[in-house]
C-alpha atoms as a PDB file:
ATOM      1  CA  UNK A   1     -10.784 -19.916  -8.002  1.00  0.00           C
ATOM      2  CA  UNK A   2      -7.740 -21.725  -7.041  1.00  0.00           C
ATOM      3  CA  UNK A   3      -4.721 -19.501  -5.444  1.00  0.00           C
ATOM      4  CA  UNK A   4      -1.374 -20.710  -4.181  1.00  0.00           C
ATOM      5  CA  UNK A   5       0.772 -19.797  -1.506  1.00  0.00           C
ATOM      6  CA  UNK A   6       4.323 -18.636  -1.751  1.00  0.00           C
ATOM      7  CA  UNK A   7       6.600 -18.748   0.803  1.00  0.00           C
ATOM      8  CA  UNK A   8      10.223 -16.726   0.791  1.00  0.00           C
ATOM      9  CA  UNK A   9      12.721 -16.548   3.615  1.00  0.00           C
ATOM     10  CA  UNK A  10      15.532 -15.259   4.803  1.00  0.00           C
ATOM     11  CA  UNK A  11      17.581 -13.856   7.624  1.00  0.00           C
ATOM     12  CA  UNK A  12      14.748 -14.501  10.258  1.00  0.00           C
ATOM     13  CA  UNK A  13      11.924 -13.247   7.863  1.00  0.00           C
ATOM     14  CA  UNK A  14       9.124 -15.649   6.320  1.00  0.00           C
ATOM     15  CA  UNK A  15       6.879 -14.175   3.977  1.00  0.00           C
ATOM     16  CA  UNK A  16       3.665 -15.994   2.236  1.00  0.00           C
ATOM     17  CA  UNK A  17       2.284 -14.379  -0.429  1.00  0.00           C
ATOM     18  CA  UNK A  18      -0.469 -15.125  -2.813  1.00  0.00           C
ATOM     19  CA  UNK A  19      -1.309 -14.266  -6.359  1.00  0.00           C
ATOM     20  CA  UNK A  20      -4.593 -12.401  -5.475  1.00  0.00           C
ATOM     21  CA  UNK A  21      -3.544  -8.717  -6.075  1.00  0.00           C
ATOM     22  CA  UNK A  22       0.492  -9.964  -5.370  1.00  0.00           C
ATOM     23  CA  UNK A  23      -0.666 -10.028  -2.270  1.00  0.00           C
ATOM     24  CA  UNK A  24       1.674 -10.939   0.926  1.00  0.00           C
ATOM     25  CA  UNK A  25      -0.776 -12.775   3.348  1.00  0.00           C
ATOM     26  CA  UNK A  26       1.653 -13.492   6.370  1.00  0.00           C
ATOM     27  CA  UNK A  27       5.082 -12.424   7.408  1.00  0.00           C
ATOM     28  CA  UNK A  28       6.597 -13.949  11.016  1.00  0.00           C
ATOM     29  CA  UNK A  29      10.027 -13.237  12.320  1.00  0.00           C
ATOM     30  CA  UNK A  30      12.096 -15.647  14.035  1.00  0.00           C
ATOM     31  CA  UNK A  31      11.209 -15.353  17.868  1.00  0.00           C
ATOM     32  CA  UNK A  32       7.954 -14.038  17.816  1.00  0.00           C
ATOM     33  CA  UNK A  33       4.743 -16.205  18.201  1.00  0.00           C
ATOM     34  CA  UNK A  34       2.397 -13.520  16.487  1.00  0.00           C
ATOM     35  CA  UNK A  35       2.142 -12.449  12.646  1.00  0.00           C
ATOM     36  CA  UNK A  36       3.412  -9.001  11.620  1.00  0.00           C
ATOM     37  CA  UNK A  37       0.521  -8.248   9.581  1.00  0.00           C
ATOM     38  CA  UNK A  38      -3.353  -9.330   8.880  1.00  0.00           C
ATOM     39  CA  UNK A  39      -4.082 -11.710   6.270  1.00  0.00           C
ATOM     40  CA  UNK A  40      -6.821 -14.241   5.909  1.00  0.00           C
ATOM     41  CA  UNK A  41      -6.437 -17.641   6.740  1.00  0.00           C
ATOM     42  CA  UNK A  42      -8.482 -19.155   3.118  1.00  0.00           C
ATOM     43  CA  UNK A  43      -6.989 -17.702   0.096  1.00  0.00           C
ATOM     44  CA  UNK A  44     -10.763 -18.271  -1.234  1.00  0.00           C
ATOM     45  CA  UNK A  45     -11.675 -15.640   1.038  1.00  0.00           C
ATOM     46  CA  UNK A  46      -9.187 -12.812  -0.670  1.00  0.00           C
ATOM     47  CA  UNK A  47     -10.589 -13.531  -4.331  1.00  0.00           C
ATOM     48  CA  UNK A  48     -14.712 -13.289  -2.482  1.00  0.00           C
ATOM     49  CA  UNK A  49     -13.791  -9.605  -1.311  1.00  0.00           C
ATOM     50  CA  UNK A  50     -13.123  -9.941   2.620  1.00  0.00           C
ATOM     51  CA  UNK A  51      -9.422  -8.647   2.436  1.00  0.00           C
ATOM     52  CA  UNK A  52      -9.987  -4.788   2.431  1.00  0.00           C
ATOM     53  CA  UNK A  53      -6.582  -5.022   0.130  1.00  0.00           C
ATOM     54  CA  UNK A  54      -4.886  -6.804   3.269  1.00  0.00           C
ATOM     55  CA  UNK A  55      -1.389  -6.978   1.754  1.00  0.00           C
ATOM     56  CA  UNK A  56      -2.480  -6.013  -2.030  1.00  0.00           C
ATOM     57  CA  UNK A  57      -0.199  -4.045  -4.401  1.00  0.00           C
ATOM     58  CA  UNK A  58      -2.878  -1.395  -5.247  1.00  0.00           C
ATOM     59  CA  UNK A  59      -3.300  -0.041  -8.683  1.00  0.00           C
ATOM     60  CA  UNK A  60      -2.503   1.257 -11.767  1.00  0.00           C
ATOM     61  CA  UNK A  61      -3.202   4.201  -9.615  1.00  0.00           C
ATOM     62  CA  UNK A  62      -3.141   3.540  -5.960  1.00  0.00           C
ATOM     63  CA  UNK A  63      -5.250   5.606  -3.400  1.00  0.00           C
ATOM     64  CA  UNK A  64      -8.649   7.908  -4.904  1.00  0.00           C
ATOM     65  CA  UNK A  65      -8.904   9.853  -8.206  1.00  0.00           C
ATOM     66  CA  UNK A  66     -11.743  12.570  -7.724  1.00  0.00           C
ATOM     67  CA  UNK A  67     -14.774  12.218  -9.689  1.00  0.00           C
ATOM     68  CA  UNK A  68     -13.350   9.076 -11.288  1.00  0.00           C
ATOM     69  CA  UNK A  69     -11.468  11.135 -14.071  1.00  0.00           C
ATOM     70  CA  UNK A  70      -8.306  12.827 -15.173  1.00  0.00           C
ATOM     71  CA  UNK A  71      -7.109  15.116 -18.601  1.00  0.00           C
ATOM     72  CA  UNK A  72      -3.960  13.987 -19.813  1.00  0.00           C
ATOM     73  CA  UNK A  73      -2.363  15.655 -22.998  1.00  0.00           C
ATOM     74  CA  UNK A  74      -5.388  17.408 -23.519  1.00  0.00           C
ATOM     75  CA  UNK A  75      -7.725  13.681 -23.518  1.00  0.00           C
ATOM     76  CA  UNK A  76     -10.116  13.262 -20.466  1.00  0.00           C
ATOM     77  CA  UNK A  77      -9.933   9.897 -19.590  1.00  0.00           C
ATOM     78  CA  UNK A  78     -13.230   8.360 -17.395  1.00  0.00           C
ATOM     79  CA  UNK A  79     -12.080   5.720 -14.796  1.00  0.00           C
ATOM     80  CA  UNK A  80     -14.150   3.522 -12.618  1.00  0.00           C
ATOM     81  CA  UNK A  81     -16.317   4.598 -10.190  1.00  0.00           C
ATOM     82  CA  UNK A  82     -15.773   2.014  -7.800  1.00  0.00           C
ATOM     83  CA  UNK A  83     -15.717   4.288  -4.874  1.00  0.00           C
ATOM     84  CA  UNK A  84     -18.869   6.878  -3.384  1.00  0.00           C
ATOM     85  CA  UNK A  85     -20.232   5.577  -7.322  1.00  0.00           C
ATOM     86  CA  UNK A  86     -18.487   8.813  -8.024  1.00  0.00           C
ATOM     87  CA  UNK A  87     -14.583   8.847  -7.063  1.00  0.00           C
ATOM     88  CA  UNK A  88     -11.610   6.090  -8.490  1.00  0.00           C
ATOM     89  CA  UNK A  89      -9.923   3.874  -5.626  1.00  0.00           C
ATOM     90  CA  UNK A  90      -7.059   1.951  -5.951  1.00  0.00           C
ATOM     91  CA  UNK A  91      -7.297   1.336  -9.861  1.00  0.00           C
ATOM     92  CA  UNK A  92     -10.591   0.807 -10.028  1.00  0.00           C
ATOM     93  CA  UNK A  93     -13.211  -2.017  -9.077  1.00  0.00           C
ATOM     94  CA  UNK A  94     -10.696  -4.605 -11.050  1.00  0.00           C
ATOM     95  CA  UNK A  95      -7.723  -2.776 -10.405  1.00  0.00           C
ATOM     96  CA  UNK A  96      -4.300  -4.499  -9.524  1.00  0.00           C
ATOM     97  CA  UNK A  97      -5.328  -5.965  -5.898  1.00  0.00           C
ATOM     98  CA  UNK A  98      -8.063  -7.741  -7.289  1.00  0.00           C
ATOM     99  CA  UNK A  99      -6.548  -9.068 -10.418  1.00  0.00           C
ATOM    100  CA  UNK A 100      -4.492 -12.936 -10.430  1.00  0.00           C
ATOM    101  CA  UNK A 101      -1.045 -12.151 -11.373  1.00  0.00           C
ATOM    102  CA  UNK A 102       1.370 -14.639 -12.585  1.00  0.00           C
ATOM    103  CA  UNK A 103       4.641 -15.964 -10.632  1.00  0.00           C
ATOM    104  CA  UNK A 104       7.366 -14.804 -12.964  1.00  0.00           C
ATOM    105  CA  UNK A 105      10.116 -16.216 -10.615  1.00  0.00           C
ATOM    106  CA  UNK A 106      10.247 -17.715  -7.309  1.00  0.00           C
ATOM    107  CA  UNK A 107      13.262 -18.484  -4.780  1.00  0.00           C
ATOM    108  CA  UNK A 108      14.673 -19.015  -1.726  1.00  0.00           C
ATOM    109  CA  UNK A 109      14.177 -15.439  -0.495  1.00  0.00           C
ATOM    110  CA  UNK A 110      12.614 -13.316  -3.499  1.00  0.00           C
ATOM    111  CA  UNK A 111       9.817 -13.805  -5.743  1.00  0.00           C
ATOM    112  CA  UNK A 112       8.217 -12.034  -8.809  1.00  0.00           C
ATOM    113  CA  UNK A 113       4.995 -11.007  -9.540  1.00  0.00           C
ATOM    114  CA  UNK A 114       4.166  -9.879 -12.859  1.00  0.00           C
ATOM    115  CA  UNK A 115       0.637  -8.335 -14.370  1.00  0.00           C
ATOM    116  CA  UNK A 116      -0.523  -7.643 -17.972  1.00  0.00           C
ATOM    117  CA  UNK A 117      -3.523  -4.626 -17.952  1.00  0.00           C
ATOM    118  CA  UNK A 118      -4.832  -3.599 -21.198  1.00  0.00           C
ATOM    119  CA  UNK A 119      -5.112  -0.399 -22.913  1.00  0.00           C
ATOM    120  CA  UNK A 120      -8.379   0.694 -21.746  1.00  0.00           C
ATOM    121  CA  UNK A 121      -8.525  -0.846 -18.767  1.00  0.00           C
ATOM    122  CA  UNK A 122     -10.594   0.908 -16.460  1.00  0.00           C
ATOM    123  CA  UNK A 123     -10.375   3.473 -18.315  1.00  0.00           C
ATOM    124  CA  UNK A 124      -6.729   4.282 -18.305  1.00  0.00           C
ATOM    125  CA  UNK A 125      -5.199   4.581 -21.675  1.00  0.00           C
ATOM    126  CA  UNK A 126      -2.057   2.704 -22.569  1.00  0.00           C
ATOM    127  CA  UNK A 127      -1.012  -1.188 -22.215  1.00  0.00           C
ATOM    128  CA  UNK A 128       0.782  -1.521 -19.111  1.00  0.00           C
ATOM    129  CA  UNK A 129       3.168  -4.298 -17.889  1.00  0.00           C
ATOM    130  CA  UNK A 130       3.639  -4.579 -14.028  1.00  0.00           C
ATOM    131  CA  UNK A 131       5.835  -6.476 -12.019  1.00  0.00           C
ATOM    132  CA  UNK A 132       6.707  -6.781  -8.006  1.00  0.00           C
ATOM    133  CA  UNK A 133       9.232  -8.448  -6.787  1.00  0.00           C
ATOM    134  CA  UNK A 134       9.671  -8.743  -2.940  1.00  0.00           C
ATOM    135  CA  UNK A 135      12.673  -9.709  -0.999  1.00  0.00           C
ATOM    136  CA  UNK A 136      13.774 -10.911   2.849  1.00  0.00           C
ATOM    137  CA  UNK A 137      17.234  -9.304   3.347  1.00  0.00           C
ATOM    138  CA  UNK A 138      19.233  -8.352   5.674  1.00  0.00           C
ATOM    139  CA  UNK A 139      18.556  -6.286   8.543  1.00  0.00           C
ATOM    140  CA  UNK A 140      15.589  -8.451   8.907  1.00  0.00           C
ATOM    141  CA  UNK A 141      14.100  -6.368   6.336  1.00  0.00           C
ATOM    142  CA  UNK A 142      11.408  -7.298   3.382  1.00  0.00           C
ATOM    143  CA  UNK A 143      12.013  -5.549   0.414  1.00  0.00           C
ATOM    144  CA  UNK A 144       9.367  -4.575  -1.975  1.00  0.00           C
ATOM    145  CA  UNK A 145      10.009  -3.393  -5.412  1.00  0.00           C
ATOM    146  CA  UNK A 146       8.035  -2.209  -8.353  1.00  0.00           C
ATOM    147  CA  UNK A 147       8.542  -1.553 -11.867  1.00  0.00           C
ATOM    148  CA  UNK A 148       5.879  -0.351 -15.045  1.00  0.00           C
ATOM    149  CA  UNK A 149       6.074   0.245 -18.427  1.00  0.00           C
ATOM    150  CA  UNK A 150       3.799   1.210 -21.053  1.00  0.00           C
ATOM    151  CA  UNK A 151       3.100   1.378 -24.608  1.00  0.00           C
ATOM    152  CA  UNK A 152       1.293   4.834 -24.214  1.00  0.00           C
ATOM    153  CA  UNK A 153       1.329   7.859 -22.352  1.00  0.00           C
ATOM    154  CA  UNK A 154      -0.537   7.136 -18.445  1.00  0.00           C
ATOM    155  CA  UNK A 155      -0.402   7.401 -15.115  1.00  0.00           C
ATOM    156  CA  UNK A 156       0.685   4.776 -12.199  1.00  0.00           C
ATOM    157  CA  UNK A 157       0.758   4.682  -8.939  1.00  0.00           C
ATOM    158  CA  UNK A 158       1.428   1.768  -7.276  1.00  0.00           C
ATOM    159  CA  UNK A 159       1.343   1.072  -3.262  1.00  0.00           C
ATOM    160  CA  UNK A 160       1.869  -1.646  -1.035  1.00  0.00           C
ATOM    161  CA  UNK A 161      -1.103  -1.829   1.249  1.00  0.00           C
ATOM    162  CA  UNK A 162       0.037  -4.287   3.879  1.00  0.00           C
ATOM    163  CA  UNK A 163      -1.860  -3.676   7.540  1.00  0.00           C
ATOM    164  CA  UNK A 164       0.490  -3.890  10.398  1.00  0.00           C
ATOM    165  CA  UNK A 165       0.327  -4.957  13.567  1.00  0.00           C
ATOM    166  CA  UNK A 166       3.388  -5.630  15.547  1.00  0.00           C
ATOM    167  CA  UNK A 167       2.199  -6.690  19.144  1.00  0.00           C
ATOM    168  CA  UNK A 168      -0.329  -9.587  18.211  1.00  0.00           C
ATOM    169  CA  UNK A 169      -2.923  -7.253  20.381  1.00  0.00           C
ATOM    170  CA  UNK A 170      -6.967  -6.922  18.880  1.00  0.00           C
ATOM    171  CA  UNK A 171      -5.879  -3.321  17.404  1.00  0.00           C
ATOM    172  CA  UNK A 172      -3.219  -0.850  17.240  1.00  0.00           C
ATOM    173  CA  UNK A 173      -3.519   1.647  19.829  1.00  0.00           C
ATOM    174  CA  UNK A 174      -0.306   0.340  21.774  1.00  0.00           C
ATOM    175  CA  UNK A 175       1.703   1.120  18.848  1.00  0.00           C
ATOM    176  CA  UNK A 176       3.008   4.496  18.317  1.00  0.00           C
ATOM    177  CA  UNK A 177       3.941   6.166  14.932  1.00  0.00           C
ATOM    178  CA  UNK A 178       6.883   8.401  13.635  1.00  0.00           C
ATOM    179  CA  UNK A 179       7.139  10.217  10.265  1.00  0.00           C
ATOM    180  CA  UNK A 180       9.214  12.425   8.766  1.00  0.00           C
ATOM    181  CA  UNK A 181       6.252  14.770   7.326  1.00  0.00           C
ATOM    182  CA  UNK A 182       6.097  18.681   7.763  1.00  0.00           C
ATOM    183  CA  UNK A 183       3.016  18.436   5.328  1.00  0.00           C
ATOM    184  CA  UNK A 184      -0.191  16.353   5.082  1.00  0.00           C
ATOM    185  CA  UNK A 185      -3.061  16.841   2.516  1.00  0.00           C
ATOM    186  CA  UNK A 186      -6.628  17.646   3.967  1.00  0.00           C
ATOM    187  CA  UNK A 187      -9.761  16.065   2.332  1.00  0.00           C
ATOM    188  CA  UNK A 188     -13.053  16.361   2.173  1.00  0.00           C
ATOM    189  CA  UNK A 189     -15.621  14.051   2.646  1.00  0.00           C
ATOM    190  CA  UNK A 190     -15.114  11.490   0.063  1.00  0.00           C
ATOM    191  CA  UNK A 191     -11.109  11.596   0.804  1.00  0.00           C
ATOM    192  CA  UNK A 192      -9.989  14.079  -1.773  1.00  0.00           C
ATOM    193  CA  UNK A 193      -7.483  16.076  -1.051  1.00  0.00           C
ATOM    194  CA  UNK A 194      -8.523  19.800  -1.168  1.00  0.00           C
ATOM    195  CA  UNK A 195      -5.033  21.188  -0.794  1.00  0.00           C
ATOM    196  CA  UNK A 196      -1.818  21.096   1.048  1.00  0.00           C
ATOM    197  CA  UNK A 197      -1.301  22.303   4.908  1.00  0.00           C
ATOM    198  CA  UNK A 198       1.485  22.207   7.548  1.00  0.00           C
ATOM    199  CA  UNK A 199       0.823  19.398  10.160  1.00  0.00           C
ATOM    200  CA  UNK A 200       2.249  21.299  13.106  1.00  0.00           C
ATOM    201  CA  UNK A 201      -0.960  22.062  15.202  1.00  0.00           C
ATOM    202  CA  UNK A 202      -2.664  19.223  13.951  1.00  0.00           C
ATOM    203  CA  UNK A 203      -3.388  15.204  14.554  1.00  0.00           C
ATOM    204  CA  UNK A 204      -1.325  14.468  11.657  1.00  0.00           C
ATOM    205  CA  UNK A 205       2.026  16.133  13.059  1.00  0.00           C
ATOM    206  CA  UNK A 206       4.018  13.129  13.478  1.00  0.00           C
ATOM    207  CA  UNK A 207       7.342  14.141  13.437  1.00  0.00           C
ATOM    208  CA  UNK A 208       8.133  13.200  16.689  1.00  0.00           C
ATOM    209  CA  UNK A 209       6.498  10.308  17.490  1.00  0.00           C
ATOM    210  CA  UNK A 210       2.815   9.565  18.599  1.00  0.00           C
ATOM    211  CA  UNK A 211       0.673   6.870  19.847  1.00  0.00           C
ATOM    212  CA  UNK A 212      -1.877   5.536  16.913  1.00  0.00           C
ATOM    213  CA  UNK A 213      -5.567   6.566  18.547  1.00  0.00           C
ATOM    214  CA  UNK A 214      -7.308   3.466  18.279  1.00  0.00           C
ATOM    215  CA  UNK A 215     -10.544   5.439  17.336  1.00  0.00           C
ATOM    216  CA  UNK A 216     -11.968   7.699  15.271  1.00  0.00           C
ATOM    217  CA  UNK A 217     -10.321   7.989  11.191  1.00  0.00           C
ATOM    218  CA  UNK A 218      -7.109   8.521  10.419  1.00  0.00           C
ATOM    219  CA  UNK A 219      -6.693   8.043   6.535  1.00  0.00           C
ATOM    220  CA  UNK A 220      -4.725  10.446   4.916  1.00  0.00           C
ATOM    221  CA  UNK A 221      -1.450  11.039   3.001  1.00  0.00           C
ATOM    222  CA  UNK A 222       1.275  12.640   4.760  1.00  0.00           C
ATOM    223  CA  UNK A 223       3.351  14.560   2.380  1.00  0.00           C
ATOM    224  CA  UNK A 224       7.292  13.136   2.321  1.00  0.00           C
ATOM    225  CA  UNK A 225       8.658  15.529  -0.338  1.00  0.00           C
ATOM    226  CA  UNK A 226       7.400  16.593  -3.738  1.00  0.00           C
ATOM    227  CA  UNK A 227       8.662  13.541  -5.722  1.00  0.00           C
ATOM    228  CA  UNK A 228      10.775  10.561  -5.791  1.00  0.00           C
ATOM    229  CA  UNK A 229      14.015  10.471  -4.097  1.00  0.00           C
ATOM    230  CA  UNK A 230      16.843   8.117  -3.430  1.00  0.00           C
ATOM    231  CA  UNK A 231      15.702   5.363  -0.623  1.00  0.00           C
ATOM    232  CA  UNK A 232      15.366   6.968   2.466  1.00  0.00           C
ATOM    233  CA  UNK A 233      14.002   6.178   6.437  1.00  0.00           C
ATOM    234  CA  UNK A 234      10.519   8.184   6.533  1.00  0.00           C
ATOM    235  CA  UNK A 235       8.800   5.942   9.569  1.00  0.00           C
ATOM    236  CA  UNK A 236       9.019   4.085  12.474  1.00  0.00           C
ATOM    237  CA  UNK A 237       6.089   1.860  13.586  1.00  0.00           C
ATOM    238  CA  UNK A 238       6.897   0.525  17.567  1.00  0.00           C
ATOM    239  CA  UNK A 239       5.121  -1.620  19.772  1.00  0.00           C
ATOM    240  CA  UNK A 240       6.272  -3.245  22.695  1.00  0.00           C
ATOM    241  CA  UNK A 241       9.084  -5.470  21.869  1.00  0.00           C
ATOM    242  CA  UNK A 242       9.230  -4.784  18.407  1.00  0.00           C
ATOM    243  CA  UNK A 243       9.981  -1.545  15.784  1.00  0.00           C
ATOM    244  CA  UNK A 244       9.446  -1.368  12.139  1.00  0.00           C
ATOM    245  CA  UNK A 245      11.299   1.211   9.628  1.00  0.00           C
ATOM    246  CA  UNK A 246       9.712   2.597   6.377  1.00  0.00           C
ATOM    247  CA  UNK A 247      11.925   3.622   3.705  1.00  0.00           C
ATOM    248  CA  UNK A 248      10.612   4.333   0.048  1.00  0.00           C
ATOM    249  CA  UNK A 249      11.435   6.145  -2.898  1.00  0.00           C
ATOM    250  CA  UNK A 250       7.940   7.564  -2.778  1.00  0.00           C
ATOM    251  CA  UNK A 251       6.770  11.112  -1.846  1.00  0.00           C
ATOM    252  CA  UNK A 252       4.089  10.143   0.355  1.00  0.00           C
ATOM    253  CA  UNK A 253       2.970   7.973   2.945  1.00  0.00           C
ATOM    254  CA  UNK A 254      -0.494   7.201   3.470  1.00  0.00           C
ATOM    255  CA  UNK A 255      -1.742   6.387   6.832  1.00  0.00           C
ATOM    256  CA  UNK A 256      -4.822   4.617   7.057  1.00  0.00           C
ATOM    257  CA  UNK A 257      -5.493   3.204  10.590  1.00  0.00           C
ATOM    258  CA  UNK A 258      -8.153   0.386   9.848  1.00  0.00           C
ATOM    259  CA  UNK A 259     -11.139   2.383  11.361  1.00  0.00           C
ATOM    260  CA  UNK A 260     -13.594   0.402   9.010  1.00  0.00           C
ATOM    261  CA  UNK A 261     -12.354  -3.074   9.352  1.00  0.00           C
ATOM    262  CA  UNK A 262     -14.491  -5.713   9.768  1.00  0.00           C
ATOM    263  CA  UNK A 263     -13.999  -9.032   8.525  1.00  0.00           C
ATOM    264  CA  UNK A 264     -16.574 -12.116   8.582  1.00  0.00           C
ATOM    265  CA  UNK A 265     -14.329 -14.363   7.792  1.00  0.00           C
ATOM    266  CA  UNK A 266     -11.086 -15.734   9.878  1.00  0.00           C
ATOM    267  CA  UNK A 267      -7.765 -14.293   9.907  1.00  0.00           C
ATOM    268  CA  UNK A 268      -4.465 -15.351  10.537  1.00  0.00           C
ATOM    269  CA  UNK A 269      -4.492 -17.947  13.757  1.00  0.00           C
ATOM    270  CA  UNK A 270      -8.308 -17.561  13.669  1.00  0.00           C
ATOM    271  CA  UNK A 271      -8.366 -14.302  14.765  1.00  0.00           C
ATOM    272  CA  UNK A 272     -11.107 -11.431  14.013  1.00  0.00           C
ATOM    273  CA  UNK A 273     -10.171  -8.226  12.762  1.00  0.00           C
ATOM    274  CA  UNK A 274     -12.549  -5.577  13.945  1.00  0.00           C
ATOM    275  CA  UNK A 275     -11.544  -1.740  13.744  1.00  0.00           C
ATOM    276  CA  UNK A 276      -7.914  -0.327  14.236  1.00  0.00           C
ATOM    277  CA  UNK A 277      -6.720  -3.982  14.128  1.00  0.00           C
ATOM    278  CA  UNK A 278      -4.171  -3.034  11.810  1.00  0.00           C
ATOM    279  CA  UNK A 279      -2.636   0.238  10.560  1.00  0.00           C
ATOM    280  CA  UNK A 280      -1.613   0.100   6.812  1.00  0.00           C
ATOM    281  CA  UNK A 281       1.532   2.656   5.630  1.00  0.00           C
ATOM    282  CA  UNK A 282       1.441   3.053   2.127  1.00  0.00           C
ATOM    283  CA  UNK A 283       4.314   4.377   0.229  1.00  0.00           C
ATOM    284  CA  UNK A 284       3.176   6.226  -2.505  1.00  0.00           C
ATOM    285  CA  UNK A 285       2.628   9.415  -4.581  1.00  0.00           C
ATOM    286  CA  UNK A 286      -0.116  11.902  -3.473  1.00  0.00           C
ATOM    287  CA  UNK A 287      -3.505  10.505  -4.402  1.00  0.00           C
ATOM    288  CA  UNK A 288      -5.667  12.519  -6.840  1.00  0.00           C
ATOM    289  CA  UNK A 289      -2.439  13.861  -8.158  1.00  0.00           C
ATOM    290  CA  UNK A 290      -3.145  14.143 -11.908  1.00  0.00           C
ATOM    291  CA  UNK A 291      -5.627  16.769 -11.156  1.00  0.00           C
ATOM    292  CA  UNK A 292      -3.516  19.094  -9.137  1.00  0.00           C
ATOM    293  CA  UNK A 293      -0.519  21.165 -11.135  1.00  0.00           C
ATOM    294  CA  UNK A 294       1.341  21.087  -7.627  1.00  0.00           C
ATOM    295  CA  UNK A 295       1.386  17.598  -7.008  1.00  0.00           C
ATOM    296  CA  UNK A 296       4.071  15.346  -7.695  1.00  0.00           C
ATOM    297  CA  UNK A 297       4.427  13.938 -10.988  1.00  0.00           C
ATOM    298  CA  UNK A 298       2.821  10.080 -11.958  1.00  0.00           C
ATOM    299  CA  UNK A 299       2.950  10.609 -15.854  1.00  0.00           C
ATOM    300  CA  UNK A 300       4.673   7.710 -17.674  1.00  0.00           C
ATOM    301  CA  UNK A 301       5.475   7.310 -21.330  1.00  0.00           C
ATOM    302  CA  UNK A 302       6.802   4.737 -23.454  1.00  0.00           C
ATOM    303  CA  UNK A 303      10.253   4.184 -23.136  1.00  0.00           C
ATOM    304  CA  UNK A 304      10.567   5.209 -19.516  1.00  0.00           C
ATOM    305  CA  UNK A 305      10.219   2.924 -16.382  1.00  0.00           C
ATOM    306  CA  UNK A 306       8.061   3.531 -13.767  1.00  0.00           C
ATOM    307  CA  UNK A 307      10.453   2.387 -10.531  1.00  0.00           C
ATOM    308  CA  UNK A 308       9.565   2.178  -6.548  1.00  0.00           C
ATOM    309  CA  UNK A 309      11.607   0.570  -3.670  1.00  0.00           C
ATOM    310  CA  UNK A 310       9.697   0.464  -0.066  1.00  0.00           C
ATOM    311  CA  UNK A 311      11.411  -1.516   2.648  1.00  0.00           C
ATOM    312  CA  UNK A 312      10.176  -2.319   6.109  1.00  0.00           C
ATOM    313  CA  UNK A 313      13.220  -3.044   8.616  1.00  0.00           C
ATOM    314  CA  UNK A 314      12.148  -4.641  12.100  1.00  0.00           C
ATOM    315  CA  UNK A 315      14.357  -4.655  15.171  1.00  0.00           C
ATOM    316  CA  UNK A 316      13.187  -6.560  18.348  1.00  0.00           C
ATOM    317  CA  UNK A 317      13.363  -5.173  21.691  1.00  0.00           C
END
C-alpha cells in the first residue's frame, strides 16, 4: 500500500501526517532536537499493524464498547469484536485508524482529512461522513478538529490518540501530569467502566499535578464534565524544558500511559519504543457510554453535526 506524507507548519510547529487512520506521524518544534510524539519511521509499517494507533483519529466510536453491542431506539446493534473477541475498541477491527482517508485540502499550515464509512459498517447503523482537519497556530499550538454527519440515527466518538513524549527520554516517567478531573471511571478487567467514583484517595487524582509512574497500567478515562463544553484548558503534560496544554470540547480525557508498547519495527530517529515510551491523552466522551443512562450523550441524527476541537499548546522552558 502506498501512503504519503503531509507536512503543515507554522509558528515554530511542523507536523507530518499520513493518510493511515489521519494519522499525524511526527510533530518537532523549532529549537528542540527530539520529536514530540512516537511515530514510525516507514509509513508501510502503520498500514502492517505496528502503530498501536500512534497518532490515529480513532473511531466511529473511540475507546471500548462492552460486549461489542449497544440498543439504540429500541434496535440492538452488534459491533466488532475486535477486542478480548468479546468487547468493541476504537470502531472496530477496520475502524477509522485503520482505514486510508482522502486529503480533502492541504496548505501551508492546515490540512483536511476526510472519510466515507458505510451504513453497516461494523455494525453501526447509518452512513457517516468524517472529516479532520488539523492546524499549527499560534501559541505554538496544533489544532485538531472534527466534524460527522450522518444519514441515520448513530453514535460517534471520535479521539485523537497521539502518544506524547516531550523530553526525547526511552519513556515517560520524567514527565508529570495535571488534570482538571474530580471523577474517573473504574473498570474491570477488560476496561469497562463499571461506574463512576471520586479520584481523591486514588492514583487517578490528578488535580494537582503528578509524576506519570513509568510502570504498572494506567488506562482509564478521567471524567472532565458530563458533556461537551466550550474549549477549555483540562491538562498540562511537563517535562524538563518543555509543557504541553490540553484543551477540548470533550468530557473526558483518557489516559493511557503506553504500558503495552512494544514495537518491532523503528520509530522516529530509529528509536525503539518499549513500555511507557509515550503517554497518549485522548479527548473524548466516556467510553462504553451508550450503555450507561448517566453517561454523556454520543447519539447523532441526521441533520445535526457531530463537532470536537482538542488543542495541544507547548511552551518551552
Amino acid at each position: 500500500m502506498d501512503l504519503n506524507r503531509y507536512a503543515i507548519a507554522g509558528h515554530g510547529l511542523t507536523a507530518t501526517f499520513t493518510e493511515w487512520g489521519a494519522a499525524l506521524v511526527d510533530l518537532r518544534l523549532d529549537g528542540m532536537a527530539h520529536p514530540l510524539v512516537l511515530g514510525l519511521d516507514r509509513l508501510e509499517d502503520y498500514a502492517a499493524g505496528h502503530s498501536s494507533y500512534m497518532g490515529a483519529t480513532a473511531g466511529r466510536f473511540a475507546n471500548r464498547i462492552a460486549e461489542a453491542r449497544f440498543t439504540l431506539d429500541g434496535m440492538e446493534n452488534r459491533l466488532d469484536p475486535n477486542f478480548q473477541d468479546r468487547h468493541s475498541l476504537h470502531g472496530g477491527s477496520k475502524g477509522t485508524g485503520k482505514r486510508v482517508w482522502s486529503v480533502a485540502r492541504h496548505e501551508a499550515a492546515t490540512i483536511t482529512f476526510a472519510l466515507d464509512l458505510a451504513d453497516g459498517e461494523m455494525g453501526y447503523p447509518g452512513a457517516m461522513r468524517i472529516e479532520a482537519r488539523f492546524a499549527c497556530g499560534a501559541g505554538p499550538t496544533l489544532r485538531v478538529e472534527y466534524t460527522a454527519t450522518c444519514d441515520a440515527p448513530t453514535i460517534v466518538n471520535l479521539a485523537h490518540h497521539s502518544y506524547w513524549n516531550l523530553d526525547g527520554t526511552a519513556d515517560v516517567s520524567g514527565h508529570s501530569l495535571t488534570v482538571k478531573a474530580d471523577r474517573y471511571l473504574p473498570v474491570d478487567e477488560g476496561l469497562i467502566p463499571t461506574g463512576v467514583a471520586d479520584v481523591a484517595g486514588t492514583a487517578f487524582d490528578f488535580r494537582a499535578g503528578r509524576m506519570l509512574p513509568g510502570e504498572g497500567l494506567l488506562d482509564h478515562n478521567l471524567c472532565l464534565g458530563d458533556a461537551q463544553e466550550p474549549l477549555r484548558d483540562v491538562a498540562v503534560l511537563r517535562a524538563r524544558g518543555l509543557s504541553m496544554t490540553v484543551a477540548t470540547t470533550e468530557p473526558g480525557l483518557q489516559v493511557y500511559d503506553g504500558a503495552k508498547l512494544a514495537t518491532s519495527v523503528p520509530g522516529l530517529d530509529g528509536r525503539r519504543y518499549g513500555a511507557h515510551a509515550g503517554v497518549a491523552l485522548e479527548p473524548q466522551c466516556w467510553p462504553d457510554a451508550p450503555n450507561h443512562t448517566d453517561f454523556p450523550d454520543c447519539v447523532l441524527r441526521p441533520g445535526e453535526t457531530y463537532e470536537q476541537v482538542t488543542t495541544f499548546t507547548f511552551t518551552k522552558g
